[in-house]
Structure formats: C-alpha cells, structure tokens
Protein backbone atom coordinates (compact mmCIF):
# COMPACT_ATOMS: atom_id res chain seq x y z
CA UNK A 1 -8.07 -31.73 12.90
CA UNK A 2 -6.07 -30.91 10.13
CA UNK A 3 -7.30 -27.85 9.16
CA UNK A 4 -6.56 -26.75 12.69
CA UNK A 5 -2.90 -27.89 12.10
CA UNK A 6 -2.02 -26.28 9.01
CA UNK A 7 -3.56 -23.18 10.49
CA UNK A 8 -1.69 -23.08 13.30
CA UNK A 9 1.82 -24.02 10.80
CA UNK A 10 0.67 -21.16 8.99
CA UNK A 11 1.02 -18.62 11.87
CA UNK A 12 4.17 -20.31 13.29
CA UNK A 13 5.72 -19.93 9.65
CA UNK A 14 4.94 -16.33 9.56
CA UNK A 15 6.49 -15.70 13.07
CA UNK A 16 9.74 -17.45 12.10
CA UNK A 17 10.00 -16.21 8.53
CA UNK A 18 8.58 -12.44 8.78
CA UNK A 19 7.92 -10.64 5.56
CA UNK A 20 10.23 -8.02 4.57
CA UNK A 21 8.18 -5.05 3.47
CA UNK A 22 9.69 -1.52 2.30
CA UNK A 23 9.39 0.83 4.99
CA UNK A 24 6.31 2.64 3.02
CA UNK A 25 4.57 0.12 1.10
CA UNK A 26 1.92 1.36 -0.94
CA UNK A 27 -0.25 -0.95 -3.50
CA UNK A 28 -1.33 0.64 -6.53
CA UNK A 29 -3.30 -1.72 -8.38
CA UNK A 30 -7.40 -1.88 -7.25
CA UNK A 31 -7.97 -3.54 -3.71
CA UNK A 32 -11.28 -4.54 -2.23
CA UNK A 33 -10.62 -5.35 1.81
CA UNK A 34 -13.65 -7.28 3.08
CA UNK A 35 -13.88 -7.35 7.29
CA UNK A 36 -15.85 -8.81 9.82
CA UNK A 37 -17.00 -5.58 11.75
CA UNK A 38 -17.38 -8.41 14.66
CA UNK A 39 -13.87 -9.74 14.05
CA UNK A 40 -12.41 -10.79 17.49
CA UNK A 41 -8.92 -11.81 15.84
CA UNK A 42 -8.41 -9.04 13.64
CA UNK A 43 -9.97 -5.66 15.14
CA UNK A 44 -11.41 -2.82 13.04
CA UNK A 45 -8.32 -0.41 13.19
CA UNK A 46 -6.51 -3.20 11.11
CA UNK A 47 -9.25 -2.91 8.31
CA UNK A 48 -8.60 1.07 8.24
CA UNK A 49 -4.93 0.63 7.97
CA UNK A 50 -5.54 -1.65 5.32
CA UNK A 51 -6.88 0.05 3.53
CA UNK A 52 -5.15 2.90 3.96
CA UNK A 53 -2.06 1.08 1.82
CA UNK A 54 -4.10 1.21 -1.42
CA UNK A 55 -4.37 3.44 -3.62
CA UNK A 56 -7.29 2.77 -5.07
CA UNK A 57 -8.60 0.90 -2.24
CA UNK A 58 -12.20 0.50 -0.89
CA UNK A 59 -13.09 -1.21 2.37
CA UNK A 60 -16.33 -3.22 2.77
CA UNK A 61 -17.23 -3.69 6.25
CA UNK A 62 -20.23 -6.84 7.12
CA UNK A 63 -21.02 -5.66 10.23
CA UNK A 64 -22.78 -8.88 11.44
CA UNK A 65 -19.87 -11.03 10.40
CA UNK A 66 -17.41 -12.17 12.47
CA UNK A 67 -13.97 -13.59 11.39
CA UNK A 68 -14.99 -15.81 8.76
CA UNK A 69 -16.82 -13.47 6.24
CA UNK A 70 -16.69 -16.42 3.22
CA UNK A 71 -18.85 -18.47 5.65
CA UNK A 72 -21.10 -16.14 7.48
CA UNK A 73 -22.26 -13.73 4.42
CA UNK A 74 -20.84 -15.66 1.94
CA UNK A 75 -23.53 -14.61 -1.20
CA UNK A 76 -22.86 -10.93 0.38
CA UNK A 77 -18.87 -11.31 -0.31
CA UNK A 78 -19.67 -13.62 -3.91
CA UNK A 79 -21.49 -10.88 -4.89
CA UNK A 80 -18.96 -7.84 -3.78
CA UNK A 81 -16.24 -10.13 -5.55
CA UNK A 82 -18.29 -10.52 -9.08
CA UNK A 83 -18.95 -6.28 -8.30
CA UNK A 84 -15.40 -5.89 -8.24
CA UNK A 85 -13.74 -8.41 -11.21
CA UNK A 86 -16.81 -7.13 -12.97
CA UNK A 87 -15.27 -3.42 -12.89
C-alpha cells in the first residue's frame, strides 16, 4: 500500500513541478540505459532517445523483461552494473 502511494506522489510531483531542461541537453559523462524490451509503461523509442542524449552512452536492452528489470533479470542488470563501475 505504501509503496503504491509514494509512487503515485512521485508522478503527481513531477506533473506539478516539471523539470527545466536546456533546450539541447546532452550528458557527457558515461551512461549505461538498461530497458525492458517488454516495457508496457515506457516503450522502446524512449530507450533510443535515451540514449541518444549521451555521449558516451550504451543501451542494454533485456528483451524478456518487462518494466521492472531489477526484479525480473536482476543478476543480468548486477552484473551489467559491476561491468560498467568496473570500467
């Protein structure tokens, strides 16, 4: 229950308080974006246009996963994040 409500704060806050981001915001330190290539929130375009903000960026797609990567391949993502801290 209240992980559902602080969730659902969590959007609400980010409606009423949007970021304000430069009109061409680039990130230039290394990025790894992990995605759910069975996301049904956040759809696979969004993980390309991630990505595509980073300049040193590198997208790793679990195609099995849904939403939740850290819980459905989560010694697939440990092991991607030790890969990446590592370099």
């Amino acid at each position: 229950e209240n992980a559902l409500t602080s969730m659902l704060s969590w959007y609400r806050a980010l409606i009423q308080y949007p970021a304000h981001l430069p009109r061409n915001p680039r990130l230039e330190m290394p990025a790894l974006v992990m995605w759910g290539g069975q996301d049904f929130a956040l759809g696979r375009p969004l993980a390309n246009a991630s990505v595509k903000v980073c300049e040193k960026g590198e997208l790793v797609m679990f195609e099995g996963a849904n939403h939740w990567i850290q819980r459905e391949e989560a010694e697939k993502v440990n092991q991607r994040l030790i890969e990446f801290f590592a370099a």
